[in-house]
Structure formats: structure tokens, C-alpha cells
Protein backbone atom coordinates (compact mmCIF):
# COMPACT_ATOMS: atom_id res chain seq x y z
CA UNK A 1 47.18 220.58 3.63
CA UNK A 2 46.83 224.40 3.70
CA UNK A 3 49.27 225.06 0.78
CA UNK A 4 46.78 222.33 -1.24
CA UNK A 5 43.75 224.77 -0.07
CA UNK A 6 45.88 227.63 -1.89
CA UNK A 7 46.87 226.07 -4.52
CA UNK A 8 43.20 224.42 -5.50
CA UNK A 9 41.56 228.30 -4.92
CA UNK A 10 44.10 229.44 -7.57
CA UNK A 11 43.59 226.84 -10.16
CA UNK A 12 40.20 227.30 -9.50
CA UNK A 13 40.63 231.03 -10.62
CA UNK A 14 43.02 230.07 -13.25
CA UNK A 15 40.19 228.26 -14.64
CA UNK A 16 37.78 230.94 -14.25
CA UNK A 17 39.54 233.25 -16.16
CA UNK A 18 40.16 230.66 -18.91
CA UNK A 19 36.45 230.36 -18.83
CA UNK A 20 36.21 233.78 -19.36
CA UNK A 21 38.29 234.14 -22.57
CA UNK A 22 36.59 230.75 -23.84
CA UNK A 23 33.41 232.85 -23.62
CA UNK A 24 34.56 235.71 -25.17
CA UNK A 25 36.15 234.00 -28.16
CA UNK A 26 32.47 232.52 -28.53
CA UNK A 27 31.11 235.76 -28.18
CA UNK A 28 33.39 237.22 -31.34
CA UNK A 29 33.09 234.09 -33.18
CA UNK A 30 31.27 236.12 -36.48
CA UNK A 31 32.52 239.43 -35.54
CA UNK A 32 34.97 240.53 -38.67
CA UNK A 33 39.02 240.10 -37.90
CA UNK A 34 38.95 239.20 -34.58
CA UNK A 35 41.80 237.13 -32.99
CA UNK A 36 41.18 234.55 -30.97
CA UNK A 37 42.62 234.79 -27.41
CA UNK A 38 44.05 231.95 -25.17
CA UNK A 39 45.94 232.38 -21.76
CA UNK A 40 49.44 231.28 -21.27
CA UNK A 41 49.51 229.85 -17.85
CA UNK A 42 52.22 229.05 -15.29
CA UNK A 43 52.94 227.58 -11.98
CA UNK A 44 54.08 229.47 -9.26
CA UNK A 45 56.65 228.28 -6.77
CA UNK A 46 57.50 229.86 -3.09
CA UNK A 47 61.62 229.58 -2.72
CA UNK A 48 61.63 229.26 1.18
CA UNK A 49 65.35 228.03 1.33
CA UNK A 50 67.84 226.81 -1.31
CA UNK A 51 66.13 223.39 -1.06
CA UNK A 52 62.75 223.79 -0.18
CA UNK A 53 59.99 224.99 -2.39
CA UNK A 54 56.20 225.82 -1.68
CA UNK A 55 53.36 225.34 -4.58
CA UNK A 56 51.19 228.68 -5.03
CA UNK A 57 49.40 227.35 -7.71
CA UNK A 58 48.55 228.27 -11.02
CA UNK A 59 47.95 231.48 -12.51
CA UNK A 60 47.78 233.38 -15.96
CA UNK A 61 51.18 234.66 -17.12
CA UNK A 62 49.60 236.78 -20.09
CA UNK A 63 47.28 236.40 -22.92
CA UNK A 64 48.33 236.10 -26.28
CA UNK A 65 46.42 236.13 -29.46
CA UNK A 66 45.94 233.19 -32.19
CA UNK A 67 47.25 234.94 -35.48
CA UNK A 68 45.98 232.76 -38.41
CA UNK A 69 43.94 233.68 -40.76
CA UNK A 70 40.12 233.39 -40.25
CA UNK A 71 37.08 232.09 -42.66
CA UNK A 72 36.73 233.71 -45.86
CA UNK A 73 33.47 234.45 -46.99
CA UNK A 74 32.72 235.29 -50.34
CA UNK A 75 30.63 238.79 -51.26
CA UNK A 76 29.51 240.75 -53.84
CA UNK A 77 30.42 243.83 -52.54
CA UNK A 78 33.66 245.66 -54.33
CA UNK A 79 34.32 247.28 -50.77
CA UNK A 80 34.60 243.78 -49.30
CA UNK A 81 38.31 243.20 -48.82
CA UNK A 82 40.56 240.57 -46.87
CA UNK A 83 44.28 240.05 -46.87
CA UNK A 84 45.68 236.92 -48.37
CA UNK A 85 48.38 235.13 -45.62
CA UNK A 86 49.74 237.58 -43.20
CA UNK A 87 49.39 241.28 -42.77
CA UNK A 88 46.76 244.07 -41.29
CA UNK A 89 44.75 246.86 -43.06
CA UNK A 90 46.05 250.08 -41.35
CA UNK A 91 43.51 252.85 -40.21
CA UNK A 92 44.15 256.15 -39.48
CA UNK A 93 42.34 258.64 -37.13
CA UNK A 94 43.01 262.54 -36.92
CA UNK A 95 45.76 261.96 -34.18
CA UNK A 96 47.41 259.56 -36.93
CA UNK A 97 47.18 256.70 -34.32
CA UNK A 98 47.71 253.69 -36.56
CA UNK A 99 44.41 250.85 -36.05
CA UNK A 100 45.51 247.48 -37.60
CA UNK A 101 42.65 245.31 -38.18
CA UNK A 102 42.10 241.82 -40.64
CA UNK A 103 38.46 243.88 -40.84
CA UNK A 104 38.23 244.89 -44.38
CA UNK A 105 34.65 246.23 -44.85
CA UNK A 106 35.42 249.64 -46.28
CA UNK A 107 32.34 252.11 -47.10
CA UNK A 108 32.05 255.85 -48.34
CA UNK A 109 31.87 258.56 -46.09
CA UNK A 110 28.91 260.53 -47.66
CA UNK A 111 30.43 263.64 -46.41
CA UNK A 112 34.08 263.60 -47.35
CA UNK A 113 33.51 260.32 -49.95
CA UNK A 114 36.43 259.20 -48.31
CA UNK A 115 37.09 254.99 -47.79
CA UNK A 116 36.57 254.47 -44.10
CA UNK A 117 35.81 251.88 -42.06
CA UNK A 118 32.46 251.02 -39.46
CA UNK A 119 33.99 253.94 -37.34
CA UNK A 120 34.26 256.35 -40.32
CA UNK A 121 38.02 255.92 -39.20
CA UNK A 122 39.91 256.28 -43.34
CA UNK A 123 42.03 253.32 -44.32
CA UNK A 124 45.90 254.38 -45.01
CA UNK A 125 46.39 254.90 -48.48
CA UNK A 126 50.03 255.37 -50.08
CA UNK A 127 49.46 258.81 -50.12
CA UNK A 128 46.91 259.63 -47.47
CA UNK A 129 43.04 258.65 -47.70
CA UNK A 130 41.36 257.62 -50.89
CA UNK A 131 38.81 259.76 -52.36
CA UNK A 132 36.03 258.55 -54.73
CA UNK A 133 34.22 261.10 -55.98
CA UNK A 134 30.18 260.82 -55.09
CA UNK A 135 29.42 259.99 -58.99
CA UNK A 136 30.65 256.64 -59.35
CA UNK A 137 29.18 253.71 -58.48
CA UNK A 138 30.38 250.89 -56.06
CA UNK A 139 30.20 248.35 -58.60
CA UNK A 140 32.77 250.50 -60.77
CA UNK A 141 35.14 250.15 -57.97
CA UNK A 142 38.14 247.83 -58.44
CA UNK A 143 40.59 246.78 -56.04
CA UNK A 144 44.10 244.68 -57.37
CA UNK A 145 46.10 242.80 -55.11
CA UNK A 146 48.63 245.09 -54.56
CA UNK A 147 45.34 247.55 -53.43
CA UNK A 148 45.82 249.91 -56.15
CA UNK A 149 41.89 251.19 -55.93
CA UNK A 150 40.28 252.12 -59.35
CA UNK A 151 37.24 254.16 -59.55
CA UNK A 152 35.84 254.03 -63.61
CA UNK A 153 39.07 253.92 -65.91
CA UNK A 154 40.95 256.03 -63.27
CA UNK A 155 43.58 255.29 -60.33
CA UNK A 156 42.22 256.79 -56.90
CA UNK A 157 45.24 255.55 -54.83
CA UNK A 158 46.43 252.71 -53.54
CA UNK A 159 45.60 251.32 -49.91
CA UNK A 160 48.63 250.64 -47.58
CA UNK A 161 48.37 247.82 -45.61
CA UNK A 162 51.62 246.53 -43.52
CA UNK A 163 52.80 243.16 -42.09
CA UNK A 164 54.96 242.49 -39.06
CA UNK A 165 58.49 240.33 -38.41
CA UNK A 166 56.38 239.63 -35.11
CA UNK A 167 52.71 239.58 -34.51
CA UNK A 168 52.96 239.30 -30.69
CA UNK A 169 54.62 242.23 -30.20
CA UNK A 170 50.98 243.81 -31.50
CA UNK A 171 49.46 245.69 -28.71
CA UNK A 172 45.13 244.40 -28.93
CA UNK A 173 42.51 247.20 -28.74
CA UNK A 174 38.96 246.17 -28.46
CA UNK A 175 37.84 243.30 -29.53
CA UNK A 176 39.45 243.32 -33.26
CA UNK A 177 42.57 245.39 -33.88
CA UNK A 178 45.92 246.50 -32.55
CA UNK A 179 48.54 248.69 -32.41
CA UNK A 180 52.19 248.44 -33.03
CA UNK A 181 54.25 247.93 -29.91
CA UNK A 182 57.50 249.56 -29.29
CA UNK A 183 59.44 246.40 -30.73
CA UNK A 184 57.22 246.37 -33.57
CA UNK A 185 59.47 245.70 -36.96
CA UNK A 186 57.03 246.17 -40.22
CA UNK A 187 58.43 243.55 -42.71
CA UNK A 188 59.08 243.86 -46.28
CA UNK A 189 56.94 241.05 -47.47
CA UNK A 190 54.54 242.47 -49.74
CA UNK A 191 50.63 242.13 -48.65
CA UNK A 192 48.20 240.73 -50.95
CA UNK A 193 44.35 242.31 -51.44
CA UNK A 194 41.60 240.09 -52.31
CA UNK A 195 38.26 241.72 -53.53
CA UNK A 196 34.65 240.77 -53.05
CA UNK A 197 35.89 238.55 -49.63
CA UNK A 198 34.84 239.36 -46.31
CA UNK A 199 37.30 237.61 -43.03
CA UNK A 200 35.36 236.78 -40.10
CA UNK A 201 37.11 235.42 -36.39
CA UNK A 202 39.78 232.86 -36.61
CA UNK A 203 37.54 230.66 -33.78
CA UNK A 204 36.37 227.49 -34.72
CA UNK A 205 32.96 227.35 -32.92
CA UNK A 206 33.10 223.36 -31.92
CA UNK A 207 37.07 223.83 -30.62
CA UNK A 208 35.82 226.13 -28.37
CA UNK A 209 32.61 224.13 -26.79
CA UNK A 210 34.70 221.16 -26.10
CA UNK A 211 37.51 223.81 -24.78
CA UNK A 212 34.60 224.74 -22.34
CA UNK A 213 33.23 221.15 -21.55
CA UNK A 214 36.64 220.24 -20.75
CA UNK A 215 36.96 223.47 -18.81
CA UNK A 216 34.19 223.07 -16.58
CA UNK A 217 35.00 219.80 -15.55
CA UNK A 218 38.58 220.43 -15.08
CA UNK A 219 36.90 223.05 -12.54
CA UNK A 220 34.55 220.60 -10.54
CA UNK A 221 37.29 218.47 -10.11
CA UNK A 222 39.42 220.74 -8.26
CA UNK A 223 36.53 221.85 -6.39
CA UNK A 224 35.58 218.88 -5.59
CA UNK A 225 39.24 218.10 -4.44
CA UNK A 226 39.72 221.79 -2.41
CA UNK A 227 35.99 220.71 -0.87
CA UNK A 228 37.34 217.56 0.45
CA UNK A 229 40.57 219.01 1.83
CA UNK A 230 38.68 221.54 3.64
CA UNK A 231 36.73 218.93 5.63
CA UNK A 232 39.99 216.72 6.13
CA UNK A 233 41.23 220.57 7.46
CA UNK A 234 38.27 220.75 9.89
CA UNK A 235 38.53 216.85 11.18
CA UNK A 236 42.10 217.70 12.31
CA UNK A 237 41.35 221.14 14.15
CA UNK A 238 38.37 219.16 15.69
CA UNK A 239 40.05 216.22 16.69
């Protein structure tokens, strides 16, 4: 009866922290090239003797993140870019930390007029940041697939953006990028540029409120279960 008491106060927590994530994904749900999250859970076992086993109860192993592609939205912005299939826009800040984001909105610093990103962190270009001088105009700004940048009649660079054997072994930071890990492989597949398209979040909005309807009652129910084995508990010590 005791080790039910356990077990329902950790898949009550399990739950919580699902809750959590289902919130946050909800949360994100326009924000540009973020990932939706989801635990991967497991149940924990006691080994008491060769033969015996005690049930600790649930608990989240990790979290991983959901790497397909998000909604497209179309723009009429030349700086506007998203990545067709797989593969991450790499910024770059002074320390040459590498940012990988599906985030695409680039814009001009007005100091350096160099392509950066919301952060004025500069997107990797093939050979170091992009520069497009102050006089030309957004709208003479092409971008081809393989992110050769154009300003005019005139090659600025080309951006750089990498893909991975293995997306889990990305490391997340913040809310929409990562980092490589240290059994990150970059793959050879080439990475394909779209123009004047914006990514949002891979979450589907209604997924996620029936994830949390479904949730929430999963959690009354074992609540409602732990609650009754408490007062069977307190019958016995009584009687």
C-alpha cells in the first residue's frame, strides 16, 4: 500500500512536468524555429533480491526535441529565409560559438551593414559575415537556394548553413536553437534556401490542447487513486 502511495506521488510529478513542457510548447507555438519538446518517460524498478522487485514509479528519463519542419509562411521580405527539409542556419558570435537555429529572419546591422539576426548575432557565411553595403536596397537583395546572397548585379557571399547525421545529439539553448554536441557529425547533404518564407514552431496548436485535456485527467485520476489509498492507509493504522 505504501509503495502505491510512492508510486502515485511520482506519476503525479511525472505528469506535472509533462504539463509543464505541454505549456511551454503552447507558449512557443508562433515563436520562429522553435522545436517542440516532449519527455521520454520511464518506469523505475527497486531490485531488492534476484526475484523480487519494488515499483518507484514513473519519472522523466530526458527530453528530446520534435525535429520536423514547422509552418511556412509566405513574406515579402528578401531577408525572410527558411530551409527546405533538414538543416540549421548557423550564427556566429565574437567567441565563434556556433547558434543553429530554423530562425531565418536576417536584418542589417546599421552599423557594420552586416546580415545578423534579432540578436545582431551575423549568420555564417562561406567566408565569414556578409556585408551589404548601406546603398542598396532590401528589395535588390536576392538569395538562391544554395544561399549565394546577391546585392544589385553583384555576389556578396554565400550563407553557410549545415545539417546533421543526427539531430538529437544537438545540445537546445533557449527556446529556439542549439549547439553541436560532442558526437555531432555535420552531413554532406547539401541544404536548400528558400526566399521570401518565414518558419514558425513545429507545434500544432489543437495536438497540444487535447495533449493537455488528456493530461489533466490522466492527473486527477491518479490523485484521485493516491487520495483513496491514503484513507485505506489511515483505516488500517486506526483499526
Amino acid at each position: 500500500m505504501i509503495n502505491g502511495l510512492y508510486s502515485g506521488a511520482a506519476a503525479m510529478q511525472t505528469l506535472a512536468k509533462h504539463q509543464e513542457l505541454i505549456s511551454s510548447n503552447l507558449m512557443h507555438v508562433n515563436s520562429s524555429g522553435h522545436r517542440r519538446v516532449q519527455p521520454a518517460v520511464k518506469q523505475r524498478f527497486e531490485e531488492t533480491s534476484p526475484n523480487t522487485t519494488i515499483d518507484l514509479g514513473p519519472e522523466v528519463e530526458k527530453l528530446t526535441s520534435d525535429f520536423t519542419p514547422g509552418r511556412l509562411t509566405p513574406t515579402e521580405r528578401p531577408l525572410d529565409l527558411s530551409i527546405a527539409g533538414d538543416g540549421f542556419f548557423v550564427f556566429e558570435d565574437d567567441g565563434g560559438q556556433p547558434y543553429l537555429t530554423r530562425n531565418g529572419r536576417l536584418f542589417r546591422d546599421p552599423q557594420s551593414n552586416i546580415l545578423v539576426n534579432e540578436d545582431g548575432i551575423p549568420i555564417r557565411g562561406e567566408t565569414g559575415p556578409i556585408t551589404i553595403e548601406p546603398n542598396i536596397s532590401d528589395r535588390e537583395i536576392t538569395v538562391s537556394a544554395d544561399g549565394t546572397v546577391s546585392a544589385g548585379d553583384r555576389e556578396v557571399g554565400r550563407i553557410q548553413p549545415v545539417a546533421y547525421e543526427n539531430n538529437g545529439t544537438l545540445i537546445p539553448v533557449g527556446a529556439l536553437g542549439f549547439t553541436p554536441g560532442p558526437d555531432a557529425i555535420e552531413s554532406d547533404v547539401p541544404v536548400k534556401i528558400n526566399q521570401f518564407t518565414h518558419e514558425l514552431s513545429n507545434v500544432h496548436p489543437v495536438t497540444e490542447l487535447i495533449a493537455l485535456i488528456v493530461n489533466t485527467r490522466q492527473h486527477e485520476a491518479v490523485e484521485k487513486a493516491t487520495r483513496t489509498l491514503s484513507d485505506s492507509l489511515k483505516e488500517y493504522i486506526r483499526s
